[in-house]
PDB file of N, CA and C in Angstrom:
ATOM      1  N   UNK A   1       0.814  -1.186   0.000  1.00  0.00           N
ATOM      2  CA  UNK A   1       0.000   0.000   0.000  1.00  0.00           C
ATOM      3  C   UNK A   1       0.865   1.261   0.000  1.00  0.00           C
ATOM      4  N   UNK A   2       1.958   1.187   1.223  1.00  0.00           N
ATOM      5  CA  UNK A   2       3.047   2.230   0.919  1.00  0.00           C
ATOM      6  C   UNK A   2       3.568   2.612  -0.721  1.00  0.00           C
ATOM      7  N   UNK A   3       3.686   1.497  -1.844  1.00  0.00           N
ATOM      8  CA  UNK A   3       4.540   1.960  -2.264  1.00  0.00           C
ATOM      9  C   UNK A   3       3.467   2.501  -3.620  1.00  0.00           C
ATOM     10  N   UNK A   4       2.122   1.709  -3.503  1.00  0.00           N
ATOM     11  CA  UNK A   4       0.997   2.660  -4.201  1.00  0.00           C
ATOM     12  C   UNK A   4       0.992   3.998  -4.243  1.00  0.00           C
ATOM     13  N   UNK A   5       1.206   4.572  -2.543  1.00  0.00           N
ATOM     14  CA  UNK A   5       0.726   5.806  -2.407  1.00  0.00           C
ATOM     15  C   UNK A   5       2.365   6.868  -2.571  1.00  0.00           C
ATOM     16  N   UNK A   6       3.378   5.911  -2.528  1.00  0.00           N
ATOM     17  CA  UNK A   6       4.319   6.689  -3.001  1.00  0.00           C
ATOM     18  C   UNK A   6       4.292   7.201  -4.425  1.00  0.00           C
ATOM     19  N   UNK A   7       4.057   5.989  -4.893  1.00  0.00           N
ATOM     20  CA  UNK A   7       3.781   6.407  -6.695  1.00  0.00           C
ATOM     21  C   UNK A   7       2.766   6.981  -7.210  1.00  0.00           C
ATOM     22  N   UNK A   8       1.649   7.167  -6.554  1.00  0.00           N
ATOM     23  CA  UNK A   8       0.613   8.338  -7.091  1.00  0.00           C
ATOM     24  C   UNK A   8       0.974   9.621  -6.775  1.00  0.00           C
ATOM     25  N   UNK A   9       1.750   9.849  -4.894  1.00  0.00           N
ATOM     26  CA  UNK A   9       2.614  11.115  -4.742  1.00  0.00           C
ATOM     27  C   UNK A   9       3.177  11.349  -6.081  1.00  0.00           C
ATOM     28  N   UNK A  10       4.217  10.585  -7.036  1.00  0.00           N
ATOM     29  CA  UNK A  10       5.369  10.871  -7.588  1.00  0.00           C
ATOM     30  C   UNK A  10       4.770  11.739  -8.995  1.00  0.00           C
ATOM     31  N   UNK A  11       3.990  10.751  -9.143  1.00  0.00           N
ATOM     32  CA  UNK A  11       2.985  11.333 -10.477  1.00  0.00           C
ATOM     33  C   UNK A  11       2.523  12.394 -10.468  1.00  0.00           C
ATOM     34  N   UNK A  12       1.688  12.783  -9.119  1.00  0.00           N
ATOM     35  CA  UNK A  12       1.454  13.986  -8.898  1.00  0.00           C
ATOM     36  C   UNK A  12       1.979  15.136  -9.160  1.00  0.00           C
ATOM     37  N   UNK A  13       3.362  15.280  -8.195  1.00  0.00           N
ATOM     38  CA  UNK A  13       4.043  16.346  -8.598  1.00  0.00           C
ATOM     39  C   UNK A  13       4.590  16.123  -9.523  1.00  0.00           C
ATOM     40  N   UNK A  14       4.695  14.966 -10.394  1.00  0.00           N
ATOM     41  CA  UNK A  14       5.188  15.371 -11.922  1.00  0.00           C
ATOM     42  C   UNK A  14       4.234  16.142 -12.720  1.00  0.00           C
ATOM     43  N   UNK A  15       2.918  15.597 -12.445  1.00  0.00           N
ATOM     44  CA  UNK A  15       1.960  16.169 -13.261  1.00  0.00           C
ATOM     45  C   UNK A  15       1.685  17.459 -13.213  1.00  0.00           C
ATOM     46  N   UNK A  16       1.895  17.950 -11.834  1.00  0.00           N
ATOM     47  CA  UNK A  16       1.690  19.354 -11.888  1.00  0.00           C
ATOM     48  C   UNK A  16       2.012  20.562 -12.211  1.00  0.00           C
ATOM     49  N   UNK A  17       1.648  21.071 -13.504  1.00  0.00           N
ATOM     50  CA  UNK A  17       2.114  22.107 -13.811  1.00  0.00           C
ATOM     51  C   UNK A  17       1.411  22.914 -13.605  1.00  0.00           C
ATOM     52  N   UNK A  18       0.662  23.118 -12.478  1.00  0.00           N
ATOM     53  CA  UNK A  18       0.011  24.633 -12.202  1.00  0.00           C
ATOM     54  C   UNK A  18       0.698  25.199 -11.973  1.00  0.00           C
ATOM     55  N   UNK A  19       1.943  25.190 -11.373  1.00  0.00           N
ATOM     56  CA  UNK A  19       2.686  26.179 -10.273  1.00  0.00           C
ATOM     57  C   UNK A  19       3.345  26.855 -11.392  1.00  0.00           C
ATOM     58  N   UNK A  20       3.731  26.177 -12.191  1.00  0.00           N
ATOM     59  CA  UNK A  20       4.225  27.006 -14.040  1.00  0.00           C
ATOM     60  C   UNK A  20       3.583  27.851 -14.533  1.00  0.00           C
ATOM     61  N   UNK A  21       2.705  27.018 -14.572  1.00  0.00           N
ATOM     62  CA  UNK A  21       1.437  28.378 -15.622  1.00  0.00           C
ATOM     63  C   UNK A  21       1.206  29.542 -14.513  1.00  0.00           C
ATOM     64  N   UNK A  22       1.178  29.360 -13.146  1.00  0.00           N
ATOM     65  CA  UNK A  22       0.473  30.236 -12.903  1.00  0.00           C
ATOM     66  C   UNK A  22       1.864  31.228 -12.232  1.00  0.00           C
ATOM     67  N   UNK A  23       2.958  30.451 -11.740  1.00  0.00           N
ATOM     68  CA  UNK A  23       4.055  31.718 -12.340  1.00  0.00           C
ATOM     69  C   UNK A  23       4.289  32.256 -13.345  1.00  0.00           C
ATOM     70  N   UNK A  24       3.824  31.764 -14.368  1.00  0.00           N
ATOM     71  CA  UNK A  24       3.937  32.510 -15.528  1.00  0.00           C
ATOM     72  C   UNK A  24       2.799  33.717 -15.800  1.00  0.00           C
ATOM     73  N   UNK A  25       1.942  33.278 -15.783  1.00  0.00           N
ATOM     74  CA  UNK A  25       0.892  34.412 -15.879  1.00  0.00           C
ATOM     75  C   UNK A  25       0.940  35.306 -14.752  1.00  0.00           C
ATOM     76  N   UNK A  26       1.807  35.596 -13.538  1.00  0.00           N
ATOM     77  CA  UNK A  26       2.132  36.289 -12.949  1.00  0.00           C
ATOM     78  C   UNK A  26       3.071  37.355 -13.315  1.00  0.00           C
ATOM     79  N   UNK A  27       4.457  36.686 -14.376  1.00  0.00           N
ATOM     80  CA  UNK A  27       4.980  37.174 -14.432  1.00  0.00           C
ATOM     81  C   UNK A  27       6.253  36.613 -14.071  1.00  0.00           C
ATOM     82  N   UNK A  28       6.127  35.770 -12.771  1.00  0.00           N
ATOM     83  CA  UNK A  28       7.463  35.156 -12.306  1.00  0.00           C
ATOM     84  C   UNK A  28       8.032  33.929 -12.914  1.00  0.00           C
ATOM     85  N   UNK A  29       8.925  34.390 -13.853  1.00  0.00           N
ATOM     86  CA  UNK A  29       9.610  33.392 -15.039  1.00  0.00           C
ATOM     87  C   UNK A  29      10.903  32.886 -13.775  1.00  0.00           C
ATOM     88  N   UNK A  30      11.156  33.239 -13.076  1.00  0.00           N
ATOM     89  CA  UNK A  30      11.971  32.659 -12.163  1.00  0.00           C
ATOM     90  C   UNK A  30      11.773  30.819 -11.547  1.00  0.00           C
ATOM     91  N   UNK A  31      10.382  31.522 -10.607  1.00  0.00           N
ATOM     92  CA  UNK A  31       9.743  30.529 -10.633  1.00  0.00           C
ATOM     93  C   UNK A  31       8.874  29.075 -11.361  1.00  0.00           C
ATOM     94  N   UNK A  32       8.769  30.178 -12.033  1.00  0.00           N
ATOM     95  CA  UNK A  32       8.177  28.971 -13.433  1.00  0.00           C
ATOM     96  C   UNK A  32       9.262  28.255 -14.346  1.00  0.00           C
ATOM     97  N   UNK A  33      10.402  29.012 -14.175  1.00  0.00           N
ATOM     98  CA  UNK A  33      11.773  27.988 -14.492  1.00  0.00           C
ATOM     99  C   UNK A  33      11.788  26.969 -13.342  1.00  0.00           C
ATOM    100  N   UNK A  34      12.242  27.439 -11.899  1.00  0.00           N
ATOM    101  CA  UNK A  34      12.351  26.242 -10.923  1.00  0.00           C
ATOM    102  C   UNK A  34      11.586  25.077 -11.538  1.00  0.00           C
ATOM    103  N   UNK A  35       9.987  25.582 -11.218  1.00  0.00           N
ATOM    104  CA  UNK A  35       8.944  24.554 -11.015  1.00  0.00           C
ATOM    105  C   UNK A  35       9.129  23.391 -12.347  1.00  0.00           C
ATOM    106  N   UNK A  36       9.566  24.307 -13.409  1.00  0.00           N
ATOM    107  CA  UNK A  36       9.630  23.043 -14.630  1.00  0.00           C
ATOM    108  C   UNK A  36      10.679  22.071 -14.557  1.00  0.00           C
ATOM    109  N   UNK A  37      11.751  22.687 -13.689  1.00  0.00           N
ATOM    110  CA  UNK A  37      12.861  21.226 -13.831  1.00  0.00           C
ATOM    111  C   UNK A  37      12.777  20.943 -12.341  1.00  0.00           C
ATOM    112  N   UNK A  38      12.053  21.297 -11.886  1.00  0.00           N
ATOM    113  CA  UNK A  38      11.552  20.001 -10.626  1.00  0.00           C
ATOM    114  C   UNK A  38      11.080  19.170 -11.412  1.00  0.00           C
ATOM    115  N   UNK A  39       9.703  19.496 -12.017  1.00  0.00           N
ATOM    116  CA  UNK A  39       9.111  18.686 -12.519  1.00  0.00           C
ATOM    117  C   UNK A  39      10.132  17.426 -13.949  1.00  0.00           C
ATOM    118  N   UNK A  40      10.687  18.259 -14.483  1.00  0.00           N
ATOM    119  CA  UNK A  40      11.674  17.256 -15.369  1.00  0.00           C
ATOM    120  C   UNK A  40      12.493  16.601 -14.599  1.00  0.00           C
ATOM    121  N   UNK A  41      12.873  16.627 -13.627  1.00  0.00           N
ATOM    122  CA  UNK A  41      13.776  15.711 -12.671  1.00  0.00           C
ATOM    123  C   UNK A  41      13.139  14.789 -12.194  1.00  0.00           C
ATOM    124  N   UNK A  42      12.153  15.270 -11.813  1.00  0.00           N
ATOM    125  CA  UNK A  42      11.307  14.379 -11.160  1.00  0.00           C
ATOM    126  C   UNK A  42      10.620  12.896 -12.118  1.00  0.00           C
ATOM    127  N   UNK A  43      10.868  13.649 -13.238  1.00  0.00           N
ATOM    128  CA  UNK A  43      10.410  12.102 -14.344  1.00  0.00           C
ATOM    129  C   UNK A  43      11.585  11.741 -14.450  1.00  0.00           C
ATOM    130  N   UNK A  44      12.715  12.419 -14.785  1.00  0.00           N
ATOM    131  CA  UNK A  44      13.698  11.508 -15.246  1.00  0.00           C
ATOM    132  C   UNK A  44      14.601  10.500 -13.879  1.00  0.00           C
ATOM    133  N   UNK A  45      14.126  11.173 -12.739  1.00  0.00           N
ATOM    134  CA  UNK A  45      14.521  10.428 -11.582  1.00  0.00           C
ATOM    135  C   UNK A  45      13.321   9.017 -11.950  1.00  0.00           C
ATOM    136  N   UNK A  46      12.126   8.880 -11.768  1.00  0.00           N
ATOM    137  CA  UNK A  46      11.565   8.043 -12.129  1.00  0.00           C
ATOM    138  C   UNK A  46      11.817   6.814 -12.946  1.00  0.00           C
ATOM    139  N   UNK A  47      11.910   7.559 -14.505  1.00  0.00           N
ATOM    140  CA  UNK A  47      12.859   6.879 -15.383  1.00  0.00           C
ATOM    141  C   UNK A  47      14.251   5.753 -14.749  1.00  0.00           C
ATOM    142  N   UNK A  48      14.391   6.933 -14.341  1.00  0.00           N
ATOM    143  CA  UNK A  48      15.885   5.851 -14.397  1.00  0.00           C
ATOM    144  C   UNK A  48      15.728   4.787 -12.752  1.00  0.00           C
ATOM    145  N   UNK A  49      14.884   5.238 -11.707  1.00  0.00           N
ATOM    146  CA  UNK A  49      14.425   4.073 -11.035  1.00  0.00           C
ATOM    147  C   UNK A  49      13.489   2.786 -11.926  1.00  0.00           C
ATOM    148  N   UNK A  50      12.886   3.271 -12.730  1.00  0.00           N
ATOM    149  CA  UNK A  50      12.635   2.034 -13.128  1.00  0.00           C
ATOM    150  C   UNK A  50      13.376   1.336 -14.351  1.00  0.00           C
ATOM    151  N   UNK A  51      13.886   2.009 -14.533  1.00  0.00           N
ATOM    152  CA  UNK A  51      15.114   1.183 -15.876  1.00  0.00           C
ATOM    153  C   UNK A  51      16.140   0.300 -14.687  1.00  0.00           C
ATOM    154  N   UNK A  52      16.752   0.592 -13.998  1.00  0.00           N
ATOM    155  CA  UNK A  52      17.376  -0.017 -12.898  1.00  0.00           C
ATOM    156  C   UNK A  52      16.833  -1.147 -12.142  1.00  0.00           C
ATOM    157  N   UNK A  53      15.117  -0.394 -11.847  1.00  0.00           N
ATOM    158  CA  UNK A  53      14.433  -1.647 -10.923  1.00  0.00           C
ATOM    159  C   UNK A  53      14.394  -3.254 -11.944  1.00  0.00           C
ATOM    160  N   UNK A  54      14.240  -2.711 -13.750  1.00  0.00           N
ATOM    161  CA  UNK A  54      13.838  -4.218 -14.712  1.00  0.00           C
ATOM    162  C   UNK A  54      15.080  -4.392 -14.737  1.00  0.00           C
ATOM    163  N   UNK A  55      16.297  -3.907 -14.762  1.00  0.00           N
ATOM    164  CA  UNK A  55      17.528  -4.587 -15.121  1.00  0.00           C
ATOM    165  C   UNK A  55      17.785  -5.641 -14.012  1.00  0.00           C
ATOM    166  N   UNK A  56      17.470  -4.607 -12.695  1.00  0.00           N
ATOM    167  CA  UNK A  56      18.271  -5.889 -11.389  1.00  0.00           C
ATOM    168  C   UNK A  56      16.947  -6.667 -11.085  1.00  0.00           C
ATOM    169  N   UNK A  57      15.560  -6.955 -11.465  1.00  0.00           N
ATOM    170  CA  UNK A  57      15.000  -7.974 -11.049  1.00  0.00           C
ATOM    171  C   UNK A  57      14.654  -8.898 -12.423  1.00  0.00           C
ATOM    172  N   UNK A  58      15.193  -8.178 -13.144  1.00  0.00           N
ATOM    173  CA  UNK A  58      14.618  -9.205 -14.837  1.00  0.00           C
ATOM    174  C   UNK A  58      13.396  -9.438 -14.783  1.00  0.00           C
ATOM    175  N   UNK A  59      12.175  -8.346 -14.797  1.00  0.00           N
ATOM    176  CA  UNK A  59      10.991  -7.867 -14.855  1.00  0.00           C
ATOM    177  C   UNK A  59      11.178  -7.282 -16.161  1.00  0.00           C
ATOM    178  N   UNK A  60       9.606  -7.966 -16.768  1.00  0.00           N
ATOM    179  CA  UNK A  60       9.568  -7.191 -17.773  1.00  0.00           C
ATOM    180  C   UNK A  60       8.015  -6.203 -17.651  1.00  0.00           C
ATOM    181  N   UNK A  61       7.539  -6.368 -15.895  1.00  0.00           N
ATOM    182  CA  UNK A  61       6.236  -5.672 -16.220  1.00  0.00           C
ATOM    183  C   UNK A  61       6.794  -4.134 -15.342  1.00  0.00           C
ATOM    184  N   UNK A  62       6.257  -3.234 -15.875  1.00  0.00           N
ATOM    185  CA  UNK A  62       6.322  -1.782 -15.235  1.00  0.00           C
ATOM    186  C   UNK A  62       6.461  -1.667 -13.726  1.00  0.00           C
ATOM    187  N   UNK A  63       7.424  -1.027 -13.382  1.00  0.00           N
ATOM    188  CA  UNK A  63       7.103  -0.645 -11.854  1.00  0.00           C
ATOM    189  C   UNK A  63       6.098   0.435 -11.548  1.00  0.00           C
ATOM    190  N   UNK A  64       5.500   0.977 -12.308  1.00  0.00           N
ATOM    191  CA  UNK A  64       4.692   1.700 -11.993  1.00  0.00           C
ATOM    192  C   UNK A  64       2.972   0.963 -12.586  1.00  0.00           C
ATOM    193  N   UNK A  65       2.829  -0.624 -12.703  1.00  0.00           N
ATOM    194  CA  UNK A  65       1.845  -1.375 -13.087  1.00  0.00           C
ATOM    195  C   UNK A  65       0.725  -0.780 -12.303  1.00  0.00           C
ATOM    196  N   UNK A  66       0.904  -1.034 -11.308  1.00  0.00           N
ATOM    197  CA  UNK A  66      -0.846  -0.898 -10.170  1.00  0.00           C
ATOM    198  C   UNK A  66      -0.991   0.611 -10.467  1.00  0.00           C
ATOM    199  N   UNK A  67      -0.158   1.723 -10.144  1.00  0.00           N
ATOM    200  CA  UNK A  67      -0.706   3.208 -10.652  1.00  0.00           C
ATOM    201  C   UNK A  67      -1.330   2.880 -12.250  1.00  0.00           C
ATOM    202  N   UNK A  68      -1.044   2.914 -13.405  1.00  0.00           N
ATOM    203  CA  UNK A  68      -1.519   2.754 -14.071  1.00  0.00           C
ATOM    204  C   UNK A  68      -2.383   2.034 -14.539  1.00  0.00           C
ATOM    205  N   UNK A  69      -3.033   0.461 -13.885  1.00  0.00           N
ATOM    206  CA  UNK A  69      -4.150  -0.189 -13.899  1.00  0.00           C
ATOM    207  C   UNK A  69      -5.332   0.279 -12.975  1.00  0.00           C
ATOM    208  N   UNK A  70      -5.100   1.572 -12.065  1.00  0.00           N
ATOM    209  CA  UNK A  70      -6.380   1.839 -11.919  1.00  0.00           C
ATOM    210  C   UNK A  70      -6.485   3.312 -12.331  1.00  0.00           C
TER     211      UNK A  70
END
């Protein structure tokens, strides 16, 4: 169940680009830089946990299976 609710956390703040748009339509390109390479780190940290997780268990199903089946 922990590691469900870790991975819908993870998605989350990947998904979120409000904090972008709406620094941007503020004005604060500062911020709306941060917020986008959080957010790009944050997938490519992902990425590369699960390229790592199929190499060392010789899985060929997604580590992120149960987030995406419901």
């Amino acid at each position: 169940m922990i590691k469900r609710d870790l991975a819908t956390d993870i998605r989350r703040i990947a998904a979120d680009e409000t904090m972008t748009e709406l620094a941007r339509a503020m004005g604060d390109e500062d911020t709306a830089v941060k917020e986008q390479i959080k957010t790009s780190v944050m997938q490519s940290a992902r990425e590369i946990f699960e390229f790592c997780y199929l190499n060392v268990t010789g899985s060929r199903r997604s580590v992120w299976h149960e987030q995406d089946a419901g």
